[in-house]
N, C-alpha and C. Protein backbone atom coordinates (compact mmCIF):
# COMPACT_ATOMS: atom_id res chain seq x y z
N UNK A 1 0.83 -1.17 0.00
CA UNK A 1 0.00 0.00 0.00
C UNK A 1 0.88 1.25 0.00
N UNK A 2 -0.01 2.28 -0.94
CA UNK A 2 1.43 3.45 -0.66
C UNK A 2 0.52 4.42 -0.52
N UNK A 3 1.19 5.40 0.67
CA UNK A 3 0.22 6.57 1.12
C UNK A 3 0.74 7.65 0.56
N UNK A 4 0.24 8.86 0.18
CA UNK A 4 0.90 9.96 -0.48
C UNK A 4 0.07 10.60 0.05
N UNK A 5 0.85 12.45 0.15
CA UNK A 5 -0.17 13.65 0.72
C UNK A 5 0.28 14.77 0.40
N UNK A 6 0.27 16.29 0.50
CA UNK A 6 0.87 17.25 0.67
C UNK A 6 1.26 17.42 2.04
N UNK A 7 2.53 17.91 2.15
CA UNK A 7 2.76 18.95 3.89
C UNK A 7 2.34 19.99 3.46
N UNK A 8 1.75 20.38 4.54
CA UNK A 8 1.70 22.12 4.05
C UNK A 8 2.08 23.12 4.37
N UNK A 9 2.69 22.76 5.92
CA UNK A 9 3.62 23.62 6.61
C UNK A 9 4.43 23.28 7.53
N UNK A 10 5.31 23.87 7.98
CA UNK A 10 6.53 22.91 8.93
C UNK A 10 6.63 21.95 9.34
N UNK A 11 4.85 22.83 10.62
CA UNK A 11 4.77 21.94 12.01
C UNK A 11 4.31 20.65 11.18
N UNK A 12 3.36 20.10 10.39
CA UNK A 12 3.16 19.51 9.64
C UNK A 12 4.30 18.45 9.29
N UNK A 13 5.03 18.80 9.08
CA UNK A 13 6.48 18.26 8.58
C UNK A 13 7.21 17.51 10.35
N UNK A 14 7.35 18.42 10.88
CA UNK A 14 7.91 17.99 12.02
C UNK A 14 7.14 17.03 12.57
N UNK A 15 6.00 17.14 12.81
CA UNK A 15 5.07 16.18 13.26
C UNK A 15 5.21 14.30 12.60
N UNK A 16 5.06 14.64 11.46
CA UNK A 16 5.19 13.33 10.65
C UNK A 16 6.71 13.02 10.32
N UNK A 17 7.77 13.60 10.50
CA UNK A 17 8.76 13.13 10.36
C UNK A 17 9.27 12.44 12.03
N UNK A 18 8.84 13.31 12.96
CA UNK A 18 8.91 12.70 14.28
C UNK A 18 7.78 11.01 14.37
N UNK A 19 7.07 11.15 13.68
CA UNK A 19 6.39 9.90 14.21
C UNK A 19 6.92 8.70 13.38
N UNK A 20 8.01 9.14 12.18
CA UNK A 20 8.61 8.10 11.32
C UNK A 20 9.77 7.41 11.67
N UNK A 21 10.62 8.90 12.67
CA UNK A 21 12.58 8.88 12.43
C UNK A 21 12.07 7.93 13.96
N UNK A 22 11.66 6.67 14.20
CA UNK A 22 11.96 6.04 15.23
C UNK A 22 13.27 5.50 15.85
N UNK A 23 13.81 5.11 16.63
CA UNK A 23 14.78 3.89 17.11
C UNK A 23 14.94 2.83 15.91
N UNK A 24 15.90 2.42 15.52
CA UNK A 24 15.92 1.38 14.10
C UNK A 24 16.12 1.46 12.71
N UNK A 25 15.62 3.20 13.11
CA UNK A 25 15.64 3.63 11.31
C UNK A 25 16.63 4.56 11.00
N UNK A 26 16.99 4.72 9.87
CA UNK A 26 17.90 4.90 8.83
C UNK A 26 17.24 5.74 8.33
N UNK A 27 18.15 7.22 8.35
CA UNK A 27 17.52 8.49 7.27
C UNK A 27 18.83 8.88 5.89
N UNK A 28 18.26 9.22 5.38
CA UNK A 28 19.40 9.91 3.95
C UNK A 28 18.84 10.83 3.75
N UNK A 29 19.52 12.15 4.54
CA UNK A 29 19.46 13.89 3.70
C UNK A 29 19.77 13.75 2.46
N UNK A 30 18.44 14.60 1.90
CA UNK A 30 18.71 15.53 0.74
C UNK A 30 19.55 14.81 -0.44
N UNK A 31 20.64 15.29 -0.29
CA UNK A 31 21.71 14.47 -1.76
C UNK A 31 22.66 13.53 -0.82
N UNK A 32 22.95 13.15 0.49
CA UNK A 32 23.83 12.26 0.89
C UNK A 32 23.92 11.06 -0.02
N UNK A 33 24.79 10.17 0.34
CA UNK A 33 25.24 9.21 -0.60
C UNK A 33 24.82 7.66 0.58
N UNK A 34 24.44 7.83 1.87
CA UNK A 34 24.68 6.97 2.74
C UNK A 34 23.70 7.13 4.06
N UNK A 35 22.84 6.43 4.39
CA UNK A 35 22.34 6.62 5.70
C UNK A 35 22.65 6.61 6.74
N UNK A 36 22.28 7.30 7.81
CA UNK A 36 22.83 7.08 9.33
C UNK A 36 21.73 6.40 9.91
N UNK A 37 22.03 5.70 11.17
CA UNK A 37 21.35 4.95 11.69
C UNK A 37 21.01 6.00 13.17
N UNK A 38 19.46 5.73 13.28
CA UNK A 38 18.63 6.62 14.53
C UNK A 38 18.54 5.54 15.20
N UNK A 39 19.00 5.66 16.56
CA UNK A 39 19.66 5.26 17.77
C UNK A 39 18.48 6.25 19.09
N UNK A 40 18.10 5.24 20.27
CA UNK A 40 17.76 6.52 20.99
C UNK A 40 18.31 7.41 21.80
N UNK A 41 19.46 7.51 21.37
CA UNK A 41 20.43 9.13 22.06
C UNK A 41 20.47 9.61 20.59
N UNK A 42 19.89 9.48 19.41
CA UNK A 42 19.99 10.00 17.89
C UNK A 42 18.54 10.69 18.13
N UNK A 43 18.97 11.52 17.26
CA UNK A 43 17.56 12.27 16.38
C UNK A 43 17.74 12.65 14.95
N UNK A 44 16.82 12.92 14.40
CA UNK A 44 17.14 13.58 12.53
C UNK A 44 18.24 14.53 12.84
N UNK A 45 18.86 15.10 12.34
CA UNK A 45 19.73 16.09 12.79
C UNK A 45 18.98 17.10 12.06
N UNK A 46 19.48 18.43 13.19
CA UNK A 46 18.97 19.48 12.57
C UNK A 46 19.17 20.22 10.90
N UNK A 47 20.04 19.29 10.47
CA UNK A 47 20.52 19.91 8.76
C UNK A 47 19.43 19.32 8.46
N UNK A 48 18.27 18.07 8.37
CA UNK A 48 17.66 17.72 8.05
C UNK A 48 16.13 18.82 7.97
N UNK A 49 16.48 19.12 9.11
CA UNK A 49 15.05 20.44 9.77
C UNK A 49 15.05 21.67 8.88
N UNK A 50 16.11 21.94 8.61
CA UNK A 50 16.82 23.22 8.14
C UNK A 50 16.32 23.18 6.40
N UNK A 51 17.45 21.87 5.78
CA UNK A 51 16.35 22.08 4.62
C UNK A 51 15.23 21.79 4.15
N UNK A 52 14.39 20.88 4.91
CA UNK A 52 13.01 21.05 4.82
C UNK A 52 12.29 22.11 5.17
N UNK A 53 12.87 22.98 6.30
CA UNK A 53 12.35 24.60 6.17
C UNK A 53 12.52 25.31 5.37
N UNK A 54 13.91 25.52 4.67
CA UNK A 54 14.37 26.31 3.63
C UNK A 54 13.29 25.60 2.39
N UNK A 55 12.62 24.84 1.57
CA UNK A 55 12.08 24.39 1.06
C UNK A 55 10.33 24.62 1.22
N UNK A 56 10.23 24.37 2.20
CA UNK A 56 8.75 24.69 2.80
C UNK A 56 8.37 25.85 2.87
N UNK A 57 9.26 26.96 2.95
CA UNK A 57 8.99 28.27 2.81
C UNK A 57 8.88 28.72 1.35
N UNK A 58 9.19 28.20 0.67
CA UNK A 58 9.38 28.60 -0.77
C UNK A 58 8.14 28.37 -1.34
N UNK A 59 8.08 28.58 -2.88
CA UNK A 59 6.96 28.72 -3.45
C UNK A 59 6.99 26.93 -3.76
N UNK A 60 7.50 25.83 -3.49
CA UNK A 60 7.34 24.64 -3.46
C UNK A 60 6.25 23.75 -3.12
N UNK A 61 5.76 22.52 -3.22
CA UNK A 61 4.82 22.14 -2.70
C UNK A 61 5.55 20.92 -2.32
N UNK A 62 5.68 20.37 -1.06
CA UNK A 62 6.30 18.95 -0.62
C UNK A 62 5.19 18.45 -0.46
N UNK A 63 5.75 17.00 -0.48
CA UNK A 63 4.77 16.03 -0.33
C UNK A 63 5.47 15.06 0.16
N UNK A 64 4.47 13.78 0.86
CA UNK A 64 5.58 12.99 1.27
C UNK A 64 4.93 11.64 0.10
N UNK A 65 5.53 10.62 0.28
CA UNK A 65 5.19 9.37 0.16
C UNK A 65 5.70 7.88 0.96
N UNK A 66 4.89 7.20 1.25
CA UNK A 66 5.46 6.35 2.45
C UNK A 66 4.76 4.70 1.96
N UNK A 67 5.67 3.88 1.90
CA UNK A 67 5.22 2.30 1.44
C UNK A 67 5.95 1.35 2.28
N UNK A 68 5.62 0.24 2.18
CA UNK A 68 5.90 -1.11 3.19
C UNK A 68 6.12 -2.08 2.07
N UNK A 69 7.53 -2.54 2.07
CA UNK A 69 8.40 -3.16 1.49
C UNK A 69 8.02 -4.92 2.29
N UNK A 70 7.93 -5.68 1.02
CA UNK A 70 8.02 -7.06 1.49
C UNK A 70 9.21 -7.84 1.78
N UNK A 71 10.09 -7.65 0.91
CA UNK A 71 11.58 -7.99 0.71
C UNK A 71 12.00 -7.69 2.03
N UNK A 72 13.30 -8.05 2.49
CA UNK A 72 14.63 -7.62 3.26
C UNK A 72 15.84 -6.98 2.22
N UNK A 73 15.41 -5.76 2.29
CA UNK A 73 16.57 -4.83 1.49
C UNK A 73 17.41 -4.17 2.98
N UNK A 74 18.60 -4.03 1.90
CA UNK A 74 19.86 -3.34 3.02
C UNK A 74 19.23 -1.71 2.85
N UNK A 75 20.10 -0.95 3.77
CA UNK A 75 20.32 0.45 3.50
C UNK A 75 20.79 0.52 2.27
N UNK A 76 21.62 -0.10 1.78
CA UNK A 76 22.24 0.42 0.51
C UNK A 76 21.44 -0.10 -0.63
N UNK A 77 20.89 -1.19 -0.47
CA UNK A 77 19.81 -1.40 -1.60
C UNK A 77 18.89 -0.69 -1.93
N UNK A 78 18.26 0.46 -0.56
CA UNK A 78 17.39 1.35 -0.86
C UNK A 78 17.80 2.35 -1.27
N UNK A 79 19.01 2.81 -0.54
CA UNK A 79 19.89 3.84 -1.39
C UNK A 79 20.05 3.91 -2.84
N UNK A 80 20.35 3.08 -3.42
CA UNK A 80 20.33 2.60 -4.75
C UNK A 80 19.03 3.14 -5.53
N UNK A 81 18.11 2.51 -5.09
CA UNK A 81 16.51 2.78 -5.35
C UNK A 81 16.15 4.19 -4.70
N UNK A 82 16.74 4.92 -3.92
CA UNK A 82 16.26 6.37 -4.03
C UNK A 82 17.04 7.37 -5.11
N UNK A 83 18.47 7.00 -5.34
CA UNK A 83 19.08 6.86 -6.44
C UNK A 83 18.63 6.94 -7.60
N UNK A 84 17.22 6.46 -7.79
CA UNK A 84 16.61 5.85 -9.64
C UNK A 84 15.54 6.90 -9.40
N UNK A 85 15.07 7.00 -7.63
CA UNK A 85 13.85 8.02 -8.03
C UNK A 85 14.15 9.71 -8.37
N UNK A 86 15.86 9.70 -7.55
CA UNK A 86 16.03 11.45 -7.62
C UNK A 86 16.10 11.81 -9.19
N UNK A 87 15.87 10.90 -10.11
CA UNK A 87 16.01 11.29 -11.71
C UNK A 87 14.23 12.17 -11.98
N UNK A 88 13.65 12.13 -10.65
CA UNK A 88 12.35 12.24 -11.24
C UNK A 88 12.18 13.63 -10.27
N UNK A 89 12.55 13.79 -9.41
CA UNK A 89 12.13 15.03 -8.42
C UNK A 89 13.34 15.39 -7.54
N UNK A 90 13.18 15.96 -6.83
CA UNK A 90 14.51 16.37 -5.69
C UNK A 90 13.62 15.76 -4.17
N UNK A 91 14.40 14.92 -3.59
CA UNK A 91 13.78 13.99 -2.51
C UNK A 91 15.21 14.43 -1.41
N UNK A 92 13.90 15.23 -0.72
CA UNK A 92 14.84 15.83 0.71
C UNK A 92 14.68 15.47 2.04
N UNK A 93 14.11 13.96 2.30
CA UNK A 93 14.61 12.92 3.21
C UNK A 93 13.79 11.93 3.01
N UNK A 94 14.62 10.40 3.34
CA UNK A 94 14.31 9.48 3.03
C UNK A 94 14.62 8.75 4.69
N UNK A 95 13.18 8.41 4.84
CA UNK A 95 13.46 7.22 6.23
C UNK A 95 13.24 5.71 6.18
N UNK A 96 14.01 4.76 6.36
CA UNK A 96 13.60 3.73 6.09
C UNK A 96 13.79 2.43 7.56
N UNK A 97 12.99 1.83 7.86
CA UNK A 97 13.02 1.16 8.71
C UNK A 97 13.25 -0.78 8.36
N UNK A 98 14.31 -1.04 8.28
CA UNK A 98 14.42 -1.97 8.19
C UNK A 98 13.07 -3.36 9.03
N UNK A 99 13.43 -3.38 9.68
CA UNK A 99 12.54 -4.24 10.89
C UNK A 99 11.03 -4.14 10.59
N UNK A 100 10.65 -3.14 9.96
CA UNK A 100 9.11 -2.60 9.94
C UNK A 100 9.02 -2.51 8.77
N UNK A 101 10.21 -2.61 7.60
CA UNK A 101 9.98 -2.47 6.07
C UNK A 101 9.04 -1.29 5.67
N UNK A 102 9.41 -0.41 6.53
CA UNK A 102 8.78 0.92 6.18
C UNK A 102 9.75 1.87 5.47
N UNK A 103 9.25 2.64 4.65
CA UNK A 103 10.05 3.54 3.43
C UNK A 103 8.75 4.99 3.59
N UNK A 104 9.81 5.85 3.77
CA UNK A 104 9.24 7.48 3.79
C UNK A 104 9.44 8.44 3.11
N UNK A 105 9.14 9.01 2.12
CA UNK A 105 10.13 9.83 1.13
C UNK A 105 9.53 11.28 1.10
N UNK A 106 10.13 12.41 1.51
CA UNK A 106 10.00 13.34 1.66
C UNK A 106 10.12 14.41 0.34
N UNK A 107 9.27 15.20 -0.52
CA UNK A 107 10.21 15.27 -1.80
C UNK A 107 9.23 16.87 -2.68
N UNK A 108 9.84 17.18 -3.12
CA UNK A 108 9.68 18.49 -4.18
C UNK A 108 8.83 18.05 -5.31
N UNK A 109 7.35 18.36 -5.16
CA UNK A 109 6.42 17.96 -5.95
C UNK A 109 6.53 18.25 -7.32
N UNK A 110 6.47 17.70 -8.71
CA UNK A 110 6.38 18.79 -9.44
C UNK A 110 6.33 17.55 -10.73
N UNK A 111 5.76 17.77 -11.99
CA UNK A 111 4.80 17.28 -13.07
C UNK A 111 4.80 15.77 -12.66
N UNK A 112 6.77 15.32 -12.27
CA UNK A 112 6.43 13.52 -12.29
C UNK A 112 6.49 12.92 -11.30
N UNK A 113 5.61 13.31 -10.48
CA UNK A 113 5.25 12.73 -9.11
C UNK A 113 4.86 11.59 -9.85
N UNK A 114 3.56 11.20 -10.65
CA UNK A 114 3.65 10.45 -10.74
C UNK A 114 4.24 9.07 -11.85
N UNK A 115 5.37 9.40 -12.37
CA UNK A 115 6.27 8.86 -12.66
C UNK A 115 7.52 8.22 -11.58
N UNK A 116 7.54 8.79 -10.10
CA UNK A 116 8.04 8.24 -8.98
C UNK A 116 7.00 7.61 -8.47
N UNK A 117 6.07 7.52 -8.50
CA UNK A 117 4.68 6.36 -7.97
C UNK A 117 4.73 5.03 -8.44
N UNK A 118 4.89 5.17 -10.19
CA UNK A 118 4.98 4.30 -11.00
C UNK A 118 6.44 3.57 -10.83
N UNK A 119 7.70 4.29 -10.43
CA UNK A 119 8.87 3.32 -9.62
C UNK A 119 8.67 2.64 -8.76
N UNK A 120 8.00 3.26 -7.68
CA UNK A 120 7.80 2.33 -6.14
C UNK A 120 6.64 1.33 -6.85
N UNK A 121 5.74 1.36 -7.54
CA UNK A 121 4.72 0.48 -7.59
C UNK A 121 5.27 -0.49 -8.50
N UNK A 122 6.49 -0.18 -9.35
CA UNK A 122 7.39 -1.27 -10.36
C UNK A 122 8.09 -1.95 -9.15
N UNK A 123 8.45 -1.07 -7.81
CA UNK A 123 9.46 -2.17 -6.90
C UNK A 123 8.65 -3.29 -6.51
N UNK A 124 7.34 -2.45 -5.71
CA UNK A 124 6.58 -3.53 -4.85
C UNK A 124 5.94 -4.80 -5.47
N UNK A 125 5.64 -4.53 -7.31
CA UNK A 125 5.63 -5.64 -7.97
C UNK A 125 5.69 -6.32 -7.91
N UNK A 126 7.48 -6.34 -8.49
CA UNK A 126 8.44 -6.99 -8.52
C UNK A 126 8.73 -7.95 -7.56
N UNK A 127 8.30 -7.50 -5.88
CA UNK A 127 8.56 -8.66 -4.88
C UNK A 127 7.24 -9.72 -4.80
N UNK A 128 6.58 -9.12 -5.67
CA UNK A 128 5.63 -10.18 -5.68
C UNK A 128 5.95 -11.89 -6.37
């Protein structure tokens, strides 16, 4: 199942990124190449806060999108696969929870949203 929405303003943002970045999970800022692992003495780091504000203020429209993976993919396998989607939009955080096979994608709306729908719905396919 894949959920999609607009944010529409920060608190909005903060809210749903706090109820995602749990204990277990793995985020990738913006253009990083590599995830860090959220630990509970971890939090998103504030560069994460920063450019989703710098973004949210703008004439932009974010949106998120969030799906549940059947497979056991690594961090770097998803990396890879957020990799294929930044050809389609600018995706300015990605949370992924191994254990819960949860995937969160935070991202700069704009004509091929849904052409990144049509990727995740080619992944989840595929594990069929």
């Amino acid at each position: 199942m894949i959920e999609s929405n607009i944010i529409y303003n920060f608190e909005d943002f903060r809210t749903l990124v706090s109820s995602k970045a749990k204990e277990g999970s793995y985020y990738l800022l913006y253009d990083d190449l590599y995830f860090e692992k959220i630990d509970k003495n971890t939090m998103i780091t504030r560069e994460a806060y920063t450019v989703a504000g710098r973004y949210t203020k703008s004439f932009n429209i974010i949106k998120y999108i969030s799906f549940k993976v059947k497979d056991d993919y690594t961090t770097k396998e998803i990396a890879e696969f957020i990799e294929l989607l930044r050809k389609h939009t600018t995706i300015l955080l990605t949370i992924f929870n191994p254990k819960k096979k949860d995937c969160f994608l935070l991202f700069i709306s704009n004509k091929e949203d849904s052409q990144l729908e049509r990727e995740i719905k080619n992944l989840l396919e595929m594990e069929e």
